[in-house]
C-alpha atoms as a PDB file:
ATOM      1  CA  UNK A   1      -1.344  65.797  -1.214  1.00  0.00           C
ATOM      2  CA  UNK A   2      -1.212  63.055   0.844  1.00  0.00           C
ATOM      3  CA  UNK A   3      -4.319  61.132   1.934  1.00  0.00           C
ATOM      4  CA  UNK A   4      -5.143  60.092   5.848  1.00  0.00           C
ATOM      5  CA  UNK A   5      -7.590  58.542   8.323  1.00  0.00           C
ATOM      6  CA  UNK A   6      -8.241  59.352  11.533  1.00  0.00           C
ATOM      7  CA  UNK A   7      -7.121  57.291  14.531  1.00  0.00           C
ATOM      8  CA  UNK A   8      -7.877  53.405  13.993  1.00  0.00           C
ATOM      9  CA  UNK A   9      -6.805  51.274  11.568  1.00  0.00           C
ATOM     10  CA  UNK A  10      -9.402  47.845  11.235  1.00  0.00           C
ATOM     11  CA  UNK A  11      -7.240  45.795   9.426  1.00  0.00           C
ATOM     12  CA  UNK A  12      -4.474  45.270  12.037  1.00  0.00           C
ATOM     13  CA  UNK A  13      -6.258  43.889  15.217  1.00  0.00           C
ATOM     14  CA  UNK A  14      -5.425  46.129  17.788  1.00  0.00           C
ATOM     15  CA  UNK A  15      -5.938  49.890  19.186  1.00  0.00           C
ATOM     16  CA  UNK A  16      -4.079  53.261  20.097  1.00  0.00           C
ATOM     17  CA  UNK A  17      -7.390  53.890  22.267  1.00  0.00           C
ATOM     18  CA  UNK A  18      -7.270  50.981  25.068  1.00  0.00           C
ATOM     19  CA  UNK A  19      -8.223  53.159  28.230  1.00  0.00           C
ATOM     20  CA  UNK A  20      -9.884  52.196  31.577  1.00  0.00           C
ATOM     21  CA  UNK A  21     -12.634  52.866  34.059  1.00  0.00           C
ATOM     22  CA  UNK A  22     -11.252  56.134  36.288  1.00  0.00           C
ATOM     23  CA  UNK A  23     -11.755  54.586  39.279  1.00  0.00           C
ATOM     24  CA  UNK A  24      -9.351  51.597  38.672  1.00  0.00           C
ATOM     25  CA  UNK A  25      -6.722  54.135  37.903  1.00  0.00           C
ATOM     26  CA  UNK A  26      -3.202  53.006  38.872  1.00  0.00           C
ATOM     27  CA  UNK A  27       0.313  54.002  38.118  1.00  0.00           C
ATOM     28  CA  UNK A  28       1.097  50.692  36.711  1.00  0.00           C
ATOM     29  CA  UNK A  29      -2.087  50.347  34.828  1.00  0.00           C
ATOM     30  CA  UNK A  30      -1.873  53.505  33.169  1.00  0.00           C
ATOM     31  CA  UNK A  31       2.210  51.925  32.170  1.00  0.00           C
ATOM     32  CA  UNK A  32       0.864  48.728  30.669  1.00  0.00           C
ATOM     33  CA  UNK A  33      -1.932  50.655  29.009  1.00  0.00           C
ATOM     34  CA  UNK A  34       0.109  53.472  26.790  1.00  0.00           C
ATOM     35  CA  UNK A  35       3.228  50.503  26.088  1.00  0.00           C
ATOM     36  CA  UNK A  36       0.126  48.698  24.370  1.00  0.00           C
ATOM     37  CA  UNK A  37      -1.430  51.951  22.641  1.00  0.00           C
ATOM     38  CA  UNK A  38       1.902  53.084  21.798  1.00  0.00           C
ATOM     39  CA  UNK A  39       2.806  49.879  20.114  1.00  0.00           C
ATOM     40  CA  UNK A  40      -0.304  49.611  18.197  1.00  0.00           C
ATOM     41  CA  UNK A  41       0.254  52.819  16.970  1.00  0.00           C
ATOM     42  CA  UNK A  42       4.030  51.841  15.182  1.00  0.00           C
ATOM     43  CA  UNK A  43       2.363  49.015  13.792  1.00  0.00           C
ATOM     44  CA  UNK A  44      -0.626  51.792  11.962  1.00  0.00           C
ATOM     45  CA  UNK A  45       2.285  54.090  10.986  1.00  0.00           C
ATOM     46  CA  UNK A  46       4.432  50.811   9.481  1.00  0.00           C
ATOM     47  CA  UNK A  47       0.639  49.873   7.500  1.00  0.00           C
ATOM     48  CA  UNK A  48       0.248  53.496   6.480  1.00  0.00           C
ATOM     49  CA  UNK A  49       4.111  53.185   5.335  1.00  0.00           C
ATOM     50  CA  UNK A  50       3.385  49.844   3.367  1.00  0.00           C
ATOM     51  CA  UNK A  51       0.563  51.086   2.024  1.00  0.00           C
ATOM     52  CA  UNK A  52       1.071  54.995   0.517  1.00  0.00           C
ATOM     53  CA  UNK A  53      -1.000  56.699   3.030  1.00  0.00           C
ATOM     54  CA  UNK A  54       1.230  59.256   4.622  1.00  0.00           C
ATOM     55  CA  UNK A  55      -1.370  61.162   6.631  1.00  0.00           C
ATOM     56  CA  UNK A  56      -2.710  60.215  10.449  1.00  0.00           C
ATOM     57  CA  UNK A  57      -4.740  61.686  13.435  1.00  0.00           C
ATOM     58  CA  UNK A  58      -3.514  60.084  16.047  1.00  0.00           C
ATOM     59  CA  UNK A  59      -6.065  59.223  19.044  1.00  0.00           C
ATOM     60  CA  UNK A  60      -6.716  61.412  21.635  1.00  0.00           C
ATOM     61  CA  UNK A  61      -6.769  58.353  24.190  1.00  0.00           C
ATOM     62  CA  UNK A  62      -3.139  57.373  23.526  1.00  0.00           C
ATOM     63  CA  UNK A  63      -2.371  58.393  27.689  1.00  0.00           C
ATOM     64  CA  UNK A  64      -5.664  57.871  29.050  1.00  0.00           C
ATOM     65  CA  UNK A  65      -6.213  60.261  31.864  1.00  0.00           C
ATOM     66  CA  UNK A  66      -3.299  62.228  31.097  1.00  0.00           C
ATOM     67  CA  UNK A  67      -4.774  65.881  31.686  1.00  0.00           C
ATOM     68  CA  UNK A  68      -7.017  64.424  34.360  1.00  0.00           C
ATOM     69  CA  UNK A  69      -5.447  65.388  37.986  1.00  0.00           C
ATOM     70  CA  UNK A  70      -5.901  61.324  38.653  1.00  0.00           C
ATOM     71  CA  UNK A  71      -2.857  60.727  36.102  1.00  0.00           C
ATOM     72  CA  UNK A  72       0.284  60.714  38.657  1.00  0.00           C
ATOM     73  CA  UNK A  73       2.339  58.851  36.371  1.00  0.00           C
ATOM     74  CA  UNK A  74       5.531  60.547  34.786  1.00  0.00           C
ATOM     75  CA  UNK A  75       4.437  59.742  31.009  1.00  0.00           C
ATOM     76  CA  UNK A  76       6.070  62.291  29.668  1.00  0.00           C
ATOM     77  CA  UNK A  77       9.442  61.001  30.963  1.00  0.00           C
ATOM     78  CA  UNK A  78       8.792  57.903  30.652  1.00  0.00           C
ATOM     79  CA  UNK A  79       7.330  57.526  26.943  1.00  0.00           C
ATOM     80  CA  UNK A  80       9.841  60.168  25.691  1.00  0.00           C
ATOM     81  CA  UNK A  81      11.995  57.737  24.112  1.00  0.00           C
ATOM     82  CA  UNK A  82       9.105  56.041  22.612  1.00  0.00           C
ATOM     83  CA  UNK A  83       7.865  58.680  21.260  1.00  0.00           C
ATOM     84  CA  UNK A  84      11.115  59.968  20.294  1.00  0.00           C
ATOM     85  CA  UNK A  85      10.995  56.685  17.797  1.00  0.00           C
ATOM     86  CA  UNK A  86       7.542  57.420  16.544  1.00  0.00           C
ATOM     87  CA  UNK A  87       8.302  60.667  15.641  1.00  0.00           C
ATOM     88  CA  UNK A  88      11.613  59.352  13.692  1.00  0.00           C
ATOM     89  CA  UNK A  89       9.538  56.988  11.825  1.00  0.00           C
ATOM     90  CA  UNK A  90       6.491  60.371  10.891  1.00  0.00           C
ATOM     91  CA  UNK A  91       9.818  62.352  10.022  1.00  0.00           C
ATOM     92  CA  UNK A  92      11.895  59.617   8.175  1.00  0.00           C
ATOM     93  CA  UNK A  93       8.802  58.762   5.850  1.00  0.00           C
ATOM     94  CA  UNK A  94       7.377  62.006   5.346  1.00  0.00           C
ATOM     95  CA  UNK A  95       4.344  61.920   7.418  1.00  0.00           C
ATOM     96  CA  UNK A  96       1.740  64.708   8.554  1.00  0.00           C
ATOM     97  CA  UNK A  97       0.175  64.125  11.915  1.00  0.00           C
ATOM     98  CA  UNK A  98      -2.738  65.776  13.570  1.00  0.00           C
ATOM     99  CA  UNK A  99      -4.736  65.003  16.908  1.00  0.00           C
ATOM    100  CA  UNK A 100      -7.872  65.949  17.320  1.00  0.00           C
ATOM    101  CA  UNK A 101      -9.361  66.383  20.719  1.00  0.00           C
ATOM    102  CA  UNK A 102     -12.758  64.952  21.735  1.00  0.00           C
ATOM    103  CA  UNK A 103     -15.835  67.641  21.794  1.00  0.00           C
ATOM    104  CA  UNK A 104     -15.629  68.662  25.340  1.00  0.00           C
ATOM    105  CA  UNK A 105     -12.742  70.765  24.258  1.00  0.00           C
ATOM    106  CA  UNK A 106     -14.666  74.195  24.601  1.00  0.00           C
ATOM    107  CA  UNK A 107     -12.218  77.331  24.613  1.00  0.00           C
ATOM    108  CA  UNK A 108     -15.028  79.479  24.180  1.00  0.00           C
ATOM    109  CA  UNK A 109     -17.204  78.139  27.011  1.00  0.00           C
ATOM    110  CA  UNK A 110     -18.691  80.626  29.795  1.00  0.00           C
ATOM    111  CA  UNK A 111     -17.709  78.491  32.462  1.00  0.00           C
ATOM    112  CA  UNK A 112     -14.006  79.513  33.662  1.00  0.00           C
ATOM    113  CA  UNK A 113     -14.089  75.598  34.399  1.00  0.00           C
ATOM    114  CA  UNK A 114     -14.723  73.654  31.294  1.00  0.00           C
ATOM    115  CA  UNK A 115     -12.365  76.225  29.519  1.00  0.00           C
ATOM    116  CA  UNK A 116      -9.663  75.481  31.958  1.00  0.00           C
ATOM    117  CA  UNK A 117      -9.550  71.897  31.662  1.00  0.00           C
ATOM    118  CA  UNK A 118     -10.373  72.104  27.644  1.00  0.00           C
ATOM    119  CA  UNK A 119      -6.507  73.969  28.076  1.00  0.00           C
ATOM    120  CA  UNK A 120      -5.287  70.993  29.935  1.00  0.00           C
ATOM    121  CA  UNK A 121      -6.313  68.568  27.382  1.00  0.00           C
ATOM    122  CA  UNK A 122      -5.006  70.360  24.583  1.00  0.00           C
ATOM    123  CA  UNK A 123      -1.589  70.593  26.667  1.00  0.00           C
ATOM    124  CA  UNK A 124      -1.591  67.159  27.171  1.00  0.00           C
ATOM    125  CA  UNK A 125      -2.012  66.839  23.295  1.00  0.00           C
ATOM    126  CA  UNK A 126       0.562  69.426  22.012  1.00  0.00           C
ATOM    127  CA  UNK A 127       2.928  67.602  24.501  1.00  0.00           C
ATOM    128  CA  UNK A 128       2.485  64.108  22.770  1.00  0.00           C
ATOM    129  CA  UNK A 129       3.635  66.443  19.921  1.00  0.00           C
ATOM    130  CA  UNK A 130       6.097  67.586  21.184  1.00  0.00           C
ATOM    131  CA  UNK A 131       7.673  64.603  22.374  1.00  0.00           C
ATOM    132  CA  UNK A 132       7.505  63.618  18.837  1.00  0.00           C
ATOM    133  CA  UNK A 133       9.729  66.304  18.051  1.00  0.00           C
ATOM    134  CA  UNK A 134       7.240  66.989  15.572  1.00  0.00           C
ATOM    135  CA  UNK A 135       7.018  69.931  13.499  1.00  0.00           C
ATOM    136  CA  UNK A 136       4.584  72.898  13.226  1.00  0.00           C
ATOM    137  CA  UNK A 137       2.752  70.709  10.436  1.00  0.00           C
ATOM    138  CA  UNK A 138       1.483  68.760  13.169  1.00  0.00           C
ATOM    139  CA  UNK A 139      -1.853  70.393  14.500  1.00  0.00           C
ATOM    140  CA  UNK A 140      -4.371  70.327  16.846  1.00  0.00           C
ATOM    141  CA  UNK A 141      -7.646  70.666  15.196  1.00  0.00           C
ATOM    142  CA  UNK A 142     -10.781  72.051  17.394  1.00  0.00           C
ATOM    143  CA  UNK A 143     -14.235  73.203  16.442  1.00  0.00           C
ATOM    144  CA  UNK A 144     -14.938  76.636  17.912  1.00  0.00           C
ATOM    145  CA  UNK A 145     -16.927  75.493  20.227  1.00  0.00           C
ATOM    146  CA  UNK A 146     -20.608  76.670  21.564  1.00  0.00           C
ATOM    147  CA  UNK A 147     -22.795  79.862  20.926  1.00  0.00           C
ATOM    148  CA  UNK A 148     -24.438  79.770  24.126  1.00  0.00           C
ATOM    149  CA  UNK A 149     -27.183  82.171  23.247  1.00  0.00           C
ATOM    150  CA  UNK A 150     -25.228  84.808  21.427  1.00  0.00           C
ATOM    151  CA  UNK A 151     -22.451  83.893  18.673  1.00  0.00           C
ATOM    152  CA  UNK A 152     -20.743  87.213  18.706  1.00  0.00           C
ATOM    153  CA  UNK A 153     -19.886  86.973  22.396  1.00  0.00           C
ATOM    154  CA  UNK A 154     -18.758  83.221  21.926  1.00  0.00           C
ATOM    155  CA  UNK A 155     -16.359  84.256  19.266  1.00  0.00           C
ATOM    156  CA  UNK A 156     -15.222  86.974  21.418  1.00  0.00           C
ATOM    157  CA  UNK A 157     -14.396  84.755  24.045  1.00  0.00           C
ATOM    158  CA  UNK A 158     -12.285  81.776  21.567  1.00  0.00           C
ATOM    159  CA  UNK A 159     -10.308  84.804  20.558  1.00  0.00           C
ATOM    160  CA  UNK A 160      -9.756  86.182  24.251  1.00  0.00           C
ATOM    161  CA  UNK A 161      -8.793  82.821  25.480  1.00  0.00           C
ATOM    162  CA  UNK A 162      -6.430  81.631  22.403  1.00  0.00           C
ATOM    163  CA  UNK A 163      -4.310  85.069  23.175  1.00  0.00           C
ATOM    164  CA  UNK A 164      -4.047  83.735  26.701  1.00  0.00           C
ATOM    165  CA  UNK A 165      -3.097  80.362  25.992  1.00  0.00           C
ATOM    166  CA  UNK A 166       1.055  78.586  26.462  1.00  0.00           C
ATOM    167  CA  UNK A 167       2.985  78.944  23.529  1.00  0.00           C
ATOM    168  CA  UNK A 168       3.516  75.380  22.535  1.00  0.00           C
ATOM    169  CA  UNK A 169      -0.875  75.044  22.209  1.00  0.00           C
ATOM    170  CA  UNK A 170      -1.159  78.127  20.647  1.00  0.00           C
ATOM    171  CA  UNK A 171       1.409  77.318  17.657  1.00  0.00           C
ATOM    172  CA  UNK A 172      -0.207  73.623  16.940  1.00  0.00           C
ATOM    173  CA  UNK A 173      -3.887  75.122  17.353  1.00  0.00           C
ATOM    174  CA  UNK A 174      -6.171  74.973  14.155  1.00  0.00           C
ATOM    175  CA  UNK A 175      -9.699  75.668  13.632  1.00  0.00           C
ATOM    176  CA  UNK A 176     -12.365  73.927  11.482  1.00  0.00           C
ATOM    177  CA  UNK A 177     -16.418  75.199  10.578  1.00  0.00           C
ATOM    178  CA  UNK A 178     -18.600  72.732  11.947  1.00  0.00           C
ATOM    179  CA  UNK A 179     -22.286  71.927  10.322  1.00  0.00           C
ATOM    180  CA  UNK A 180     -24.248  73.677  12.714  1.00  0.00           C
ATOM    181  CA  UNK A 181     -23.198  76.858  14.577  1.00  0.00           C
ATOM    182  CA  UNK A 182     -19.850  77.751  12.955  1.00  0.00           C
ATOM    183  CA  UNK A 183     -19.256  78.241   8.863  1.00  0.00           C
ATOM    184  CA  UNK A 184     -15.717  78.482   7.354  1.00  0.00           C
ATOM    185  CA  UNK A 185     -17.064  81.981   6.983  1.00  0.00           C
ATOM    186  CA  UNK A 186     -17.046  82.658  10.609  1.00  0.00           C
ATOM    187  CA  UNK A 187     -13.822  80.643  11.246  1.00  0.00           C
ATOM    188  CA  UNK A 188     -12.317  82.891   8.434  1.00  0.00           C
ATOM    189  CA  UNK A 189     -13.842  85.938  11.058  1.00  0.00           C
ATOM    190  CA  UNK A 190     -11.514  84.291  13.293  1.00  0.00           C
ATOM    191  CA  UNK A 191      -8.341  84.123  11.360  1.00  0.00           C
ATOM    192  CA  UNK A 192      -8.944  87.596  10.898  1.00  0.00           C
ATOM    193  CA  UNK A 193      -8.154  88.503  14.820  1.00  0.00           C
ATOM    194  CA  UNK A 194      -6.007  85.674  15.159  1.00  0.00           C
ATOM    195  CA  UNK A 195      -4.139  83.963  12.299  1.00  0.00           C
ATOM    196  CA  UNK A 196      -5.320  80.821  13.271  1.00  0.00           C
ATOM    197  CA  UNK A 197      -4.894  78.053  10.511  1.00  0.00           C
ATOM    198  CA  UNK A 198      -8.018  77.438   8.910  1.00  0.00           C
ATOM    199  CA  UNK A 199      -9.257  73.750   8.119  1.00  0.00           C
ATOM    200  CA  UNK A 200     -11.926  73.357   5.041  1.00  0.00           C
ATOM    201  CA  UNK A 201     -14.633  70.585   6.109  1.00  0.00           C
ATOM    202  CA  UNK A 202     -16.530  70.084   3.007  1.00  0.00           C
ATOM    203  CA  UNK A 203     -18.981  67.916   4.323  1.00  0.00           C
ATOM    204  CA  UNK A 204     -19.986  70.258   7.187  1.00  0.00           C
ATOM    205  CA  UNK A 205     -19.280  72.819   4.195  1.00  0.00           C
ATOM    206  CA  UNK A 206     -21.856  71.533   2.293  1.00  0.00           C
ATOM    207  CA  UNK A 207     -24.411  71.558   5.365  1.00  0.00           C
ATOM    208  CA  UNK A 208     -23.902  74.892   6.440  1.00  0.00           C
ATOM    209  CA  UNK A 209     -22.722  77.698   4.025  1.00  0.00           C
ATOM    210  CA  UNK A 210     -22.603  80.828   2.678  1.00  0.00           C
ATOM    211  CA  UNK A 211     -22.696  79.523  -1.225  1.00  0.00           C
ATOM    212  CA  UNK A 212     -18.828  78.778  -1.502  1.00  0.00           C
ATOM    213  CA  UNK A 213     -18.296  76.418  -4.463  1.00  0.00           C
ATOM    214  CA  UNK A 214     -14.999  73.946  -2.969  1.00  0.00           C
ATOM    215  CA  UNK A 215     -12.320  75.799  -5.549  1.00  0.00           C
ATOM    216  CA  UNK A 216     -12.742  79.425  -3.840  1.00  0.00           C
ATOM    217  CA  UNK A 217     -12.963  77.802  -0.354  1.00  0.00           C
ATOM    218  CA  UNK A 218      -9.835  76.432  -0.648  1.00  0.00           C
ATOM    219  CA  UNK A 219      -8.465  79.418  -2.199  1.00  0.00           C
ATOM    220  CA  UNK A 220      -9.676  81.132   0.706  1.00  0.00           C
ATOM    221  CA  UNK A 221      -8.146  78.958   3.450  1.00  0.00           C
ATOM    222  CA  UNK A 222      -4.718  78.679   1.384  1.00  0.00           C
ATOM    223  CA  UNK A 223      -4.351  82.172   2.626  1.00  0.00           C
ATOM    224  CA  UNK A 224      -4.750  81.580   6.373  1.00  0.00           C
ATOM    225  CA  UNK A 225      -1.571  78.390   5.752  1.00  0.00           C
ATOM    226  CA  UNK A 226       1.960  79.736   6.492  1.00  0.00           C
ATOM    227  CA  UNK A 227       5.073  78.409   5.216  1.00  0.00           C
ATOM    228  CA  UNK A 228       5.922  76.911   8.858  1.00  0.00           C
ATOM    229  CA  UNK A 229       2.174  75.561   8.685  1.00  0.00           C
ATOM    230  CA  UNK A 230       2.848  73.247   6.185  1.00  0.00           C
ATOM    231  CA  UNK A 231       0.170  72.589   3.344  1.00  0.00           C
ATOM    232  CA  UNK A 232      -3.813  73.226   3.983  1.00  0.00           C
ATOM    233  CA  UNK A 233      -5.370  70.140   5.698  1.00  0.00           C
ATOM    234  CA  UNK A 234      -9.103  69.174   4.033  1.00  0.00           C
ATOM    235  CA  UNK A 235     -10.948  67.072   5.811  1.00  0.00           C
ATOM    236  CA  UNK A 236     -13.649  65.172   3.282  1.00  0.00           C
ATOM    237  CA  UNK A 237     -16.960  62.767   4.055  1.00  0.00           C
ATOM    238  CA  UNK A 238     -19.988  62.241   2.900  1.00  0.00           C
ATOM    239  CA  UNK A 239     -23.599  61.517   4.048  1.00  0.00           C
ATOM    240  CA  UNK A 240     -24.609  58.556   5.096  1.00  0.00           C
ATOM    241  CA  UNK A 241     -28.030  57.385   3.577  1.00  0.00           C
ATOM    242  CA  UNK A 242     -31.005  57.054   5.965  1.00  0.00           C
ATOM    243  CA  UNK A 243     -29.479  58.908   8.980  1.00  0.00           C
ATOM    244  CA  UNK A 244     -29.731  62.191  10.063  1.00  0.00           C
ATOM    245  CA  UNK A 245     -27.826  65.192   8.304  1.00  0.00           C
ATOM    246  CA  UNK A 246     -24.207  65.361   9.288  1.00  0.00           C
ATOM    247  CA  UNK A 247     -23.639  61.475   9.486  1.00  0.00           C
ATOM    248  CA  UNK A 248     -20.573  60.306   8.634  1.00  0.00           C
ATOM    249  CA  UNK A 249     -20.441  57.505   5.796  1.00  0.00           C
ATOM    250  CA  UNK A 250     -19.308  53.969   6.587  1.00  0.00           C
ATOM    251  CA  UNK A 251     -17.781  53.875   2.816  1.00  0.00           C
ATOM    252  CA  UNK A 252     -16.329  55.878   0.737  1.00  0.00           C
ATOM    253  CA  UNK A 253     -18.130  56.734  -2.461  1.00  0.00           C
ATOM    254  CA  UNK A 254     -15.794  56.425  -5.270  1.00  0.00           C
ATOM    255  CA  UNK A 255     -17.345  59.057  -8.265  1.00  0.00           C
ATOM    256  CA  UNK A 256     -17.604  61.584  -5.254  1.00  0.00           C
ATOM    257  CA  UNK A 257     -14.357  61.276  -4.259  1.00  0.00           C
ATOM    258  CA  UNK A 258     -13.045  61.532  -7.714  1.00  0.00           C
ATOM    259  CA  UNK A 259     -15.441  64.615  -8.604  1.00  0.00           C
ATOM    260  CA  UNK A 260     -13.901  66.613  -5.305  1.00  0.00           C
ATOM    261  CA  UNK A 261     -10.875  66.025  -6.653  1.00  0.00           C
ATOM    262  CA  UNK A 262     -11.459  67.248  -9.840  1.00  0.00           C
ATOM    263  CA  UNK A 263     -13.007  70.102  -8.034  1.00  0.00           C
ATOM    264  CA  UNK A 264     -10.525  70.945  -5.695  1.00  0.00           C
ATOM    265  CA  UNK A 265      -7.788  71.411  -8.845  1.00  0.00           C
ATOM    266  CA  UNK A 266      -5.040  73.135  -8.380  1.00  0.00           C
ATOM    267  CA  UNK A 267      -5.120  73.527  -5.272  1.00  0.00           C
ATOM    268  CA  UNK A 268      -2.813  71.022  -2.959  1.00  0.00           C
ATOM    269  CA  UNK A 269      -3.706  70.383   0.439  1.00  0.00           C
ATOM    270  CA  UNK A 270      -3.229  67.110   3.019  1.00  0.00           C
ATOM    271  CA  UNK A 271      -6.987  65.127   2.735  1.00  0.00           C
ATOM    272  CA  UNK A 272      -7.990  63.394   6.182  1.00  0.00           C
ATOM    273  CA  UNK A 273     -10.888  61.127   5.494  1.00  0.00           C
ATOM    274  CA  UNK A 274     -13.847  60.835   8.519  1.00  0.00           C
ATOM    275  CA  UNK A 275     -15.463  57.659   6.948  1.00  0.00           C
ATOM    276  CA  UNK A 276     -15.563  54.974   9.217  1.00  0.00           C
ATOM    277  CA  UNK A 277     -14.624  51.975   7.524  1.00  0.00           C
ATOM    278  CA  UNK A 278     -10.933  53.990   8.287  1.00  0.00           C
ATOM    279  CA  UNK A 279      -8.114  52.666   6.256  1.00  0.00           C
ATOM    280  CA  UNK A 280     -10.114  50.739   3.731  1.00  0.00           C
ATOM    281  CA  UNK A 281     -11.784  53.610   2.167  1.00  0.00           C
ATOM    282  CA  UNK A 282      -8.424  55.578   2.764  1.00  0.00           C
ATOM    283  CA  UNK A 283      -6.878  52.623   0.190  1.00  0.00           C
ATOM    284  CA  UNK A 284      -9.962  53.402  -2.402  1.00  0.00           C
ATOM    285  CA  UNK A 285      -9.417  57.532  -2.245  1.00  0.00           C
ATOM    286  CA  UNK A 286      -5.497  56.433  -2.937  1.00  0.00           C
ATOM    287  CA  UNK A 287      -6.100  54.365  -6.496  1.00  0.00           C
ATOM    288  CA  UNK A 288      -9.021  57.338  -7.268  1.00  0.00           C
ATOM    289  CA  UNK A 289      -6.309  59.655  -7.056  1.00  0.00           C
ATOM    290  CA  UNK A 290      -3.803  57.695  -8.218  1.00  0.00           C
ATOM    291  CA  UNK A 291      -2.899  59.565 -11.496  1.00  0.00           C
ATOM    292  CA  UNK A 292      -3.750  62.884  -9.632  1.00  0.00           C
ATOM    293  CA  UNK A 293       0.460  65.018 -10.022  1.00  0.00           C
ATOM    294  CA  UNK A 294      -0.721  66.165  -6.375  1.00  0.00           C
ATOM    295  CA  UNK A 295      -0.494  62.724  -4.337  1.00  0.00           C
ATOM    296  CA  UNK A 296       2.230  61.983  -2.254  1.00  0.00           C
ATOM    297  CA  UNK A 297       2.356  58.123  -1.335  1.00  0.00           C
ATOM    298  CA  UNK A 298       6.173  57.702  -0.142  1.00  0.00           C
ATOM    299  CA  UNK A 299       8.823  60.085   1.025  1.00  0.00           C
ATOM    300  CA  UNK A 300      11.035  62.064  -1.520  1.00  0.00           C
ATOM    301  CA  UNK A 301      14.406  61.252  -2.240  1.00  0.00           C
ATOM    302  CA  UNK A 302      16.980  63.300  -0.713  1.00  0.00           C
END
């Protein structure tokens, strides 16, 4: 088990996610702009290194622009060495990486449209990926998307246009139930017609269900995990007090943490935490789990 936060890291004093206005696009800005994002990510994966947490979603706003038809730049070419590095470092230490793209990602949208440049941005993001030389560990995680009116035609539309979509998306892609339209029972529906990896969101679990206590959920998604997969991935939050259902906590809560873990025995799985105060609460969930035979905080000997 290793533990993870998503994307920024607070402590350090930069950002992976500097991006720009699209109408001040250049070629040269769009350089400068990933050589800074790039470098402030080494700098989160050296932290995460120093500091036992071996899991990371890595922004979707490392290129900005890059599956916009403005983006002329060669990134791919030009960061490949780069990336080539960060990847060494992820391999060398025994880290799991995910991206994540933003919500506009809609593969199961009615308009031709928003489904064909949802495709482009996950390219773009199995690309950075690849370029990584990453793994099939390393995922992209989407929601389903939208029911637009009638759920069993939505579905039937995700699972027409995953069987349509390029190779290298297809083998990253992973799904997750959201709080409102789409259980882990429906994503398990999914699977079913697809294989598609299933991710366990307890807090959107725990908002919208079908009465699964967490140890026969992840039972249940342990199934959908091939070998080339790597381990289940978990995502875990919690509410925040005094806003509306579904808020993400600013802080972790200690005796909840330590009662899902407790919870969740035996079964091992990679934990991304979506609390916002990022890598401090990620530091917290660590020493809770610290005597926890699951928790993987450095990379094993060879």
């Amino acid at each position: 088990m290793r533990i993870g936060y998503p994307c920024i890291n607070r402590s350090l004093g930069c950002t992976p996610s500097k991006t720009f206005r699209l109408a001040s696009y250049t070629d040269e800005r769009l350089s400068q702009t990933v050589t800074e994002n790039l470098d402030c990510l080494k700098k989160i994966l050296a932290y995460n290194v120093d500091h036992g947490l071996l899991f990371l979603r890595i922004t979707s706003d490392l290129v900005p622009f890059a599956s916009h038809p403005v983006c002329t730049f060669p990134w791919q070419e030009y960061f490949s060495p780069v990336l080539g590095e960060l990847g060494d470092i992820c391999r060398n230490n025994g880290f799991r990486i995910t991206m994540h793209p933003d919500q506009f990602v809609l593969l199961n949208s009615p308009d031709e449209e928003i489904v064909s440049r949802s495709i482009q941005e996950l390219a773009y993001q199995a690309a950075i990926l690849d370029l990584m030389e990453l793994d099939l560990t390393a995922r992209l995680q989407i929601h389903v998307g939208g029911v637009y009116g009638d759920k069993d035609a939505a579905m039937d539309r995700f699972v027409r246009t995953w069987s349509a979509l390029p190779r290298p998306i297809q083998s990253r892609l992973v799904i997750e139930n959201d709080e409102r339209m789409y259980s882990f029972a429906d994503c398990m529906e999914i699977n079913r017609r697809t294989g598609i990896p299933v991710i366990a969101d307890t807090f959107h679990h725990a908002l919208l269900n079908h009465d699964e206590p967490v140890g026969e959920l992840l039972a249940i998604q342990k199934k959908t995990w091939k070998k080339k997969d790597g381990i289940p991935l978990v995502d875990y939050s919690s509410q925040q007090v005094g806003k509306r259902p579904g808020a993400h906590a600013e802080h972790i809560v200690p005796d909840d943490f330590s009662r899902f873990l407790a919870d969740s025995q035996p079964h091992d799985f990679d934990i991304m935490l979506e609390i916002k105060d990022k890598e401090k609460s990620a530091l917290i969930a660590r020493s809770c789990a610290a005597e926890d035979p699951r928790l993987i905080v450095s990379a094993p000997r060879s």
